[in-house]
Protein backbone atom coordinates (compact mmCIF):
# COMPACT_ATOMS: atom_id res chain seq x y z
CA UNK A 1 56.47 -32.67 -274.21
CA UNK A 2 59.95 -34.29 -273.11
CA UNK A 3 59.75 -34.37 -269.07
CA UNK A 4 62.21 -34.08 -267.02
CA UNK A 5 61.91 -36.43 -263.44
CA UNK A 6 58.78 -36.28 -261.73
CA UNK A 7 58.81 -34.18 -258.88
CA UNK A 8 58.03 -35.69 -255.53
CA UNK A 9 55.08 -34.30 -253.78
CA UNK A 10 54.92 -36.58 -251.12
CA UNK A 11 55.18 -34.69 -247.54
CA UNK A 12 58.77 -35.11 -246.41
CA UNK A 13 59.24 -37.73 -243.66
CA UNK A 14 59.86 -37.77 -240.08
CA UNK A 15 62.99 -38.75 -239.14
CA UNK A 16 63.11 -41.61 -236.98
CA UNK A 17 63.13 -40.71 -232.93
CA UNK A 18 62.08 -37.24 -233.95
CA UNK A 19 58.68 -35.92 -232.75
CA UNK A 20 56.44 -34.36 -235.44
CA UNK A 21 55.92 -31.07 -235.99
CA UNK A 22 52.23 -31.16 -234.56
CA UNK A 23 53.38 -32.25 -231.62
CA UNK A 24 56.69 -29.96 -231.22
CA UNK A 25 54.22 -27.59 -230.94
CA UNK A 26 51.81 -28.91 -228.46
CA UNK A 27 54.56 -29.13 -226.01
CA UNK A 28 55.78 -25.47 -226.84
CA UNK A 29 52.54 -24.22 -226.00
CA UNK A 30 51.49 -26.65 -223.23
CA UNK A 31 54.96 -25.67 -221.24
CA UNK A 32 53.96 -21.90 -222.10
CA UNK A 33 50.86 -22.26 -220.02
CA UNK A 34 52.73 -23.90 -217.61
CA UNK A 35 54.62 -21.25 -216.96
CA UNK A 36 52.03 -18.73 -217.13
CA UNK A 37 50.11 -20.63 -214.49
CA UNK A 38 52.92 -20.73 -211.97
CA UNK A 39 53.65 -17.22 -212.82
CA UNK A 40 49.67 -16.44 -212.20
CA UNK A 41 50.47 -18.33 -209.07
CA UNK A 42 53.10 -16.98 -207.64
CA UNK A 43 51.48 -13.13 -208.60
CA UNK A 44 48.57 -14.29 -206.37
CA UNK A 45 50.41 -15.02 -203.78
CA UNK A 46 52.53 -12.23 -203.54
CA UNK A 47 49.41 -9.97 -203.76
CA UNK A 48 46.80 -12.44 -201.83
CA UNK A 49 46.29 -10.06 -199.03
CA UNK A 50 45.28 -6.95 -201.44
CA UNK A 51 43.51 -8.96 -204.06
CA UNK A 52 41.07 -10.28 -200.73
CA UNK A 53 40.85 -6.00 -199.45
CA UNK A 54 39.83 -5.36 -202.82
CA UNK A 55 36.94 -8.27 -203.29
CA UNK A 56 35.38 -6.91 -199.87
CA UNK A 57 35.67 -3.01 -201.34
CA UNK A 58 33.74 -4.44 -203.97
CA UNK A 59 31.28 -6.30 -202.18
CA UNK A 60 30.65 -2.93 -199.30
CA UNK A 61 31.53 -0.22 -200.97
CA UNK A 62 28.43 1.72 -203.05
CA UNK A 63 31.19 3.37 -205.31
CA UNK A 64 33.02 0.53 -206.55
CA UNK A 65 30.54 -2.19 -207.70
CA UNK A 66 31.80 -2.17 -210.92
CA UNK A 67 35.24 -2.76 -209.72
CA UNK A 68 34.38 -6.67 -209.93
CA UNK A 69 34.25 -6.60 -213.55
CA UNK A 70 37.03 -5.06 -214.91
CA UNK A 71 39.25 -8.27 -214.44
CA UNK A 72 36.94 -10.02 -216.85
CA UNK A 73 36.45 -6.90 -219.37
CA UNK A 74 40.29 -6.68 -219.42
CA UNK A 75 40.62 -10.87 -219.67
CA UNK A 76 37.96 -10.36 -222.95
CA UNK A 77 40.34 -7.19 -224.14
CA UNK A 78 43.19 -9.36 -224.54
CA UNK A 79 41.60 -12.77 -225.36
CA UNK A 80 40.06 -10.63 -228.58
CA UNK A 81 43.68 -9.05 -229.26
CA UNK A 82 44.98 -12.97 -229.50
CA UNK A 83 45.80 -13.03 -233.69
CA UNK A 84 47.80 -9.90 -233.31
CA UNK A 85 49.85 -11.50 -230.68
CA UNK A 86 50.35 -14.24 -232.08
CA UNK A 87 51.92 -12.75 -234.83
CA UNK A 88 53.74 -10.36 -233.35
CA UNK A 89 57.69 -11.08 -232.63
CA UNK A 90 58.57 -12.32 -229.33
CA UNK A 91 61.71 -11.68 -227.80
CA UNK A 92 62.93 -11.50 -224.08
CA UNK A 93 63.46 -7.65 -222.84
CA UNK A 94 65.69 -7.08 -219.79
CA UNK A 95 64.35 -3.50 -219.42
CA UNK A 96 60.84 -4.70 -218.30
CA UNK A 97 62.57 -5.94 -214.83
CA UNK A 98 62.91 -2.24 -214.49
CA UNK A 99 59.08 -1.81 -214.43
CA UNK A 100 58.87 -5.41 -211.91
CA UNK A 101 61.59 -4.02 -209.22
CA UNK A 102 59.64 -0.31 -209.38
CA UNK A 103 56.22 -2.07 -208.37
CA UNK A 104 57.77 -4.27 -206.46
CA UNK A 105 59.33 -0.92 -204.31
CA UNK A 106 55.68 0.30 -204.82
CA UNK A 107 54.17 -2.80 -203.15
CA UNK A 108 55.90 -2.77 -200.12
CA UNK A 109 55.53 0.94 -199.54
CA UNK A 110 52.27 0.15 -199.33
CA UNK A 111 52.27 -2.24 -196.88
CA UNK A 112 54.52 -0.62 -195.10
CA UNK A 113 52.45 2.91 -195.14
CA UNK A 114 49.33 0.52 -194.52
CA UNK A 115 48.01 1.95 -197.74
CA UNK A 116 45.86 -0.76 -199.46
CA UNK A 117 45.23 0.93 -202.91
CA UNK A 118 48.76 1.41 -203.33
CA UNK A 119 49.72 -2.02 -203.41
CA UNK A 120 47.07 -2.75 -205.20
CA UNK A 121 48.06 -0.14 -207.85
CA UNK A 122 51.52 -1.76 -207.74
CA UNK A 123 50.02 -4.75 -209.43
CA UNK A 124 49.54 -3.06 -212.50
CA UNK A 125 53.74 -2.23 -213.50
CA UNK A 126 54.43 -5.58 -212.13
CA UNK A 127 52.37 -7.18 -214.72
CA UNK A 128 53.20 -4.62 -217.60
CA UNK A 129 56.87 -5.02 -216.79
CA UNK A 130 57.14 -9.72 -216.77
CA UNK A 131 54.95 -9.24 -220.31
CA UNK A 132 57.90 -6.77 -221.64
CA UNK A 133 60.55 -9.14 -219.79
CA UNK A 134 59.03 -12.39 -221.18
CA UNK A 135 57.75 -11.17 -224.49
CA UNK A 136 59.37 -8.04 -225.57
CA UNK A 137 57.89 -4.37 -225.94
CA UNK A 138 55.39 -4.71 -228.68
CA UNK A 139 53.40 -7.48 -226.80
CA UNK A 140 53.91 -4.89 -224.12
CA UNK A 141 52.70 -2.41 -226.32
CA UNK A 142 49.60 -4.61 -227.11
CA UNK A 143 48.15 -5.16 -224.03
CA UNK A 144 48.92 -1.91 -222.52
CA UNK A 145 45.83 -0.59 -222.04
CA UNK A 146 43.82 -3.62 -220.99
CA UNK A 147 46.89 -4.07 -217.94
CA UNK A 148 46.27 -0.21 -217.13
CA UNK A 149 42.93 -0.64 -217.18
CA UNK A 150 43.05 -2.61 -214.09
CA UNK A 151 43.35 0.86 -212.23
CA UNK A 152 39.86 1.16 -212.58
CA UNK A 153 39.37 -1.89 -210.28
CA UNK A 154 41.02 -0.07 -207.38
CA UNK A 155 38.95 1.15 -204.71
CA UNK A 156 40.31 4.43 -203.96
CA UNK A 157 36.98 6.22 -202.90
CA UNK A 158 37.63 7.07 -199.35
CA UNK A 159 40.70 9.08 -200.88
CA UNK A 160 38.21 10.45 -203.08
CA UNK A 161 35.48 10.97 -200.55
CA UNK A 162 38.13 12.76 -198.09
CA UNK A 163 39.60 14.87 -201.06
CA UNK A 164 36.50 15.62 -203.11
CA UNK A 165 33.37 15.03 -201.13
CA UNK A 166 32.75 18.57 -199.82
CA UNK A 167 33.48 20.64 -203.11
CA UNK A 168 31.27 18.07 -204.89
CA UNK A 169 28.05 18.16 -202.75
CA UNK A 170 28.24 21.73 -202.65
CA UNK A 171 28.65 22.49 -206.80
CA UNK A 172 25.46 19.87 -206.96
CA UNK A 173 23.82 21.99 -204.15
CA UNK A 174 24.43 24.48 -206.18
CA UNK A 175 23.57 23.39 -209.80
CA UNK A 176 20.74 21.59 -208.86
CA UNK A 177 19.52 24.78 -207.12
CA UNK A 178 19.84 26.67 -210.39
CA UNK A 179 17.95 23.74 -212.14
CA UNK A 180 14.96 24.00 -209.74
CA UNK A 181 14.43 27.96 -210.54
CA UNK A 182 14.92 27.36 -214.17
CA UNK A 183 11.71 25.02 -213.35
CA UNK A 184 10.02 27.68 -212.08
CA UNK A 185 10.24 25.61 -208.37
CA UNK A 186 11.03 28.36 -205.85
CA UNK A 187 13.83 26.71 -203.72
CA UNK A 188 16.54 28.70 -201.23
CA UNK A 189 19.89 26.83 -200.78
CA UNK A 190 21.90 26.98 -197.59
CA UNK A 191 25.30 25.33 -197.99
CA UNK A 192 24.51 21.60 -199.33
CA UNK A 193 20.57 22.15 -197.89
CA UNK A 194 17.85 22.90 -200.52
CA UNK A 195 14.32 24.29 -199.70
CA UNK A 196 11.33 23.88 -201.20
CA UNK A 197 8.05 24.85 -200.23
CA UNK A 198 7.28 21.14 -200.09
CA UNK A 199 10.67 19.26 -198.79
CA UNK A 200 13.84 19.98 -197.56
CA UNK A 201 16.53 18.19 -199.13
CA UNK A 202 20.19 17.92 -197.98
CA UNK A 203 23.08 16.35 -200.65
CA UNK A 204 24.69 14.30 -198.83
CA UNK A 205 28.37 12.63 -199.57
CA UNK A 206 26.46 9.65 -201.45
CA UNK A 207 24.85 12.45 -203.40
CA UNK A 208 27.99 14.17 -204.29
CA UNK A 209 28.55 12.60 -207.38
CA UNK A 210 31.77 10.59 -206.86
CA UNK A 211 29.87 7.53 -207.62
CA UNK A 212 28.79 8.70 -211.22
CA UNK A 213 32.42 9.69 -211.63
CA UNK A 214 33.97 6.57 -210.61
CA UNK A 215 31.88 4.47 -212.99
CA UNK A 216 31.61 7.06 -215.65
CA UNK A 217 34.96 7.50 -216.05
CA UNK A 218 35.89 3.82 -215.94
CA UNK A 219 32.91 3.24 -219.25
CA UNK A 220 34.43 6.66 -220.71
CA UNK A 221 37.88 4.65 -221.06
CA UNK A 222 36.94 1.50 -222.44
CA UNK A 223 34.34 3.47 -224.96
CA UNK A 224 37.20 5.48 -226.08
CA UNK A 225 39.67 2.58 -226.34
CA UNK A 226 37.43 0.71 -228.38
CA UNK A 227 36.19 3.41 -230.84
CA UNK A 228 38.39 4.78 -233.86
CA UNK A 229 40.18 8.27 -233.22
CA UNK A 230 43.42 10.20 -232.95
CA UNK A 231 44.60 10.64 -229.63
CA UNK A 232 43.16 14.23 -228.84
CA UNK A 233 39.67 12.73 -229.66
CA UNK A 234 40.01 10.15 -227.36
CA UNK A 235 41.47 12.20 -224.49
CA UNK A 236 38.45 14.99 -225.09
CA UNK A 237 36.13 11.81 -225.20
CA UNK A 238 37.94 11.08 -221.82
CA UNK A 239 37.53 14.36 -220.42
CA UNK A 240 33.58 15.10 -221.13
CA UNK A 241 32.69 11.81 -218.72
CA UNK A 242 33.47 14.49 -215.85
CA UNK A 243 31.22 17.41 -216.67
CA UNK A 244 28.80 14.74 -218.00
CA UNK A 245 28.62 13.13 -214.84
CA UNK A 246 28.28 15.92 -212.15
CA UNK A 247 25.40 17.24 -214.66
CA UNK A 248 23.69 14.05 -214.44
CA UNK A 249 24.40 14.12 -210.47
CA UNK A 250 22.75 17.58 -210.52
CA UNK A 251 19.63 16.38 -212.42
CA UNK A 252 19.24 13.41 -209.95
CA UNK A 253 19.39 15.86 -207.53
CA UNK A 254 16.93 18.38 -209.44
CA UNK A 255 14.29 15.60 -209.94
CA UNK A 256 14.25 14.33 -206.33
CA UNK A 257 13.02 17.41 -205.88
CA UNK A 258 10.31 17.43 -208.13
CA UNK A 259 9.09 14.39 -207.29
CA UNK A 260 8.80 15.51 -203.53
CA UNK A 261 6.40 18.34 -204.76
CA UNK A 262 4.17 16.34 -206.94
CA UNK A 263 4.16 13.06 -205.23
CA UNK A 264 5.13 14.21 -201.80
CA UNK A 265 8.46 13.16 -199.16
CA UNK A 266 8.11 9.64 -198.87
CA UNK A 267 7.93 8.94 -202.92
CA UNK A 268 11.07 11.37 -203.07
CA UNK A 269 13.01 8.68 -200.57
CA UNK A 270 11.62 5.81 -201.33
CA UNK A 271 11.89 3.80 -204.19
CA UNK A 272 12.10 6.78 -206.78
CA UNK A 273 14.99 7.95 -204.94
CA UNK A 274 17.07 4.79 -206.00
CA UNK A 275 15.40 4.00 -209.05
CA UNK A 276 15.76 7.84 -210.39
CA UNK A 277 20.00 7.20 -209.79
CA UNK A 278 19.67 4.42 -212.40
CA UNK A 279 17.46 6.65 -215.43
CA UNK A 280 19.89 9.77 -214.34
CA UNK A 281 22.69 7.15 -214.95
CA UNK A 282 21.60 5.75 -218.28
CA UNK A 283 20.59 9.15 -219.71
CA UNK A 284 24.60 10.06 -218.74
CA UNK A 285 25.82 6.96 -221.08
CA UNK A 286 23.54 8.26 -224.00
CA UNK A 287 25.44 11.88 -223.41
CA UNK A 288 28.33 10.12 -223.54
CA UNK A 289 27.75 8.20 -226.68
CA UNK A 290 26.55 11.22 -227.79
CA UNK A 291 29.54 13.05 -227.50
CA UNK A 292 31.50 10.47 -229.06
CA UNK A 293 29.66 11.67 -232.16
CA UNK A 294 30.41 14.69 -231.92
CA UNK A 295 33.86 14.07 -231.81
CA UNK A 296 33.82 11.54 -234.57
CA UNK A 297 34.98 8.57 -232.47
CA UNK A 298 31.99 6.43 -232.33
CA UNK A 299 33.01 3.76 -235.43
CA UNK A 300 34.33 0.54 -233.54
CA UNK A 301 37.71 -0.50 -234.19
CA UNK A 302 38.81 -3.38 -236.41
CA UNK A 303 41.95 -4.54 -234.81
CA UNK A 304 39.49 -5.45 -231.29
């Protein structure tokens, strides 16, 4: 066959003085993560003296343990989201500074109430609102969830403990109480004491069940974020961790009791007593899992 010219399939050349592509590149990204680390820094700063309240919750509190890794479960969240947003368009959006001024106003509230969660809380539309500002709403919309979940990181159990305590160790008085005759234990309840013929056992705050709640809760989210499911799924998903919890409060409850009349007082507050907390705990997660099968949101999803 006649051809025409040859075509020239060589790669097309730099121009002289111009960088190449490769490296055009490099320095996009490398003065990207520039400014993310002085951003980073300046975020620390501005909330040094909560992010420091917040390590010593952790490290004293007996409800908030888990608060210590939810930074790194949310870092993972987003580091696995990283092909989406790297396709996704990026474009500067003014109405984020909306969200940054509003935790801003939140921040200083709380300093100025001397109210340590809120400020920490505040942390949480500041960061939402610079990824909108920066990198428009549908990053924003990407890494909503992971930013939100940082709420779960917030020690707010003495609000809990003063708002809850009392109407919680009484319903696991009381439930466990009902568990124990089911038995066939006889057991008389006054208040948040039970009776057996054996032991005497009183629930006390760190019995109430706010600590299952806390952490249940927190595990509920992150199962139902990660799992396939329309919206009313997730949010009855959501939901059962609370039911599912003080039941597994009242059983911890129910089987200190039993131990104390088979193995006697000091087995019921000794080791078994902490150890039972943990088996009471796990057999909650199974219910949970459980009742993401019920509801048909158990599959993992794709995009994560």
């Amino acid at each position: 066959m006649a051809g025409g010219p040859a075509l020239d399939t060589r790669p097309a050349e730099t121009p002289k003085g111009a960088a190449p592509p490769w490296q055009v590149l490099v320095e996009a990204a490398r003065e990207e993560l520039i400014g993310l680390g002085v951003l980073a820094a300046l975020i620390a700063v501005a909330f040094a003296p909560q992010l420091a309240w917040m390590w010593s919750r952790w490290m004293a509190s007996e409800y908030y343990g888990h608060g210590v890794l939810i930074p790194p479960i949310v870092g993972y969240l987003i580091y696995r989201r990283r092909a989406l947003l790297a396709e996704l368009p990026k474009s500067s959006d003014r109405r984020g500074l909306v969200l940054v001024v509003a935790g801003i106003v939140l921040h200083f509230l709380g300093i100025w109430a001397d109210v340590h969660f809120v400020s920490c809380l505040a942390l949480i539309p500041v960061l939402l609102g610079l990824v909108q500002w920066l990198w428009g709403p549908r990053i924003a919309l990407a890494v909503l969830f992971p930013i939100c979940y940082l709420g779960f990181m917030v020690p707010i159990d003495r609000l809990l403990i003063d708002a809850f305590s009392s109407p919680l160790q009484l319903l696991a008085a009381k439930m466990a109480g009902t568990f124990t005759q089911l038995i066939g234990i006889p057991v008389t309840r006054e208040g948040v004491n039970l009776r057996i013929p054996e032991y005497a056992f009183e629930v006390a705050i760190a019995c109430s069940g706010i600590k299952s709640l806390t952490t249940m809760t927190a595990l509920a989210a992150l199962y139902a974020y990660l799992t396939e499911g329309r919206l009313w799924q997730k949010a009855a998903l959501l939901a059962s961790s609370l039911p599912i919890a003080l039941v597994a409060n009242a059983v911890r409850v129910t089987t200190i009791l039993l131990v104390a009349r088979s193995l006697g007082e000091k087995a019921a507050t000794g080791f078994l007593h902490g150890f039972s907390g943990v088996v009471v705990f796990m057999v909650g997660l199974l219910a949970l899992y459980g009742m993401g099968w019920l509801l048909k949101c158990h599959k993992l999803r794709d995009d994560i």
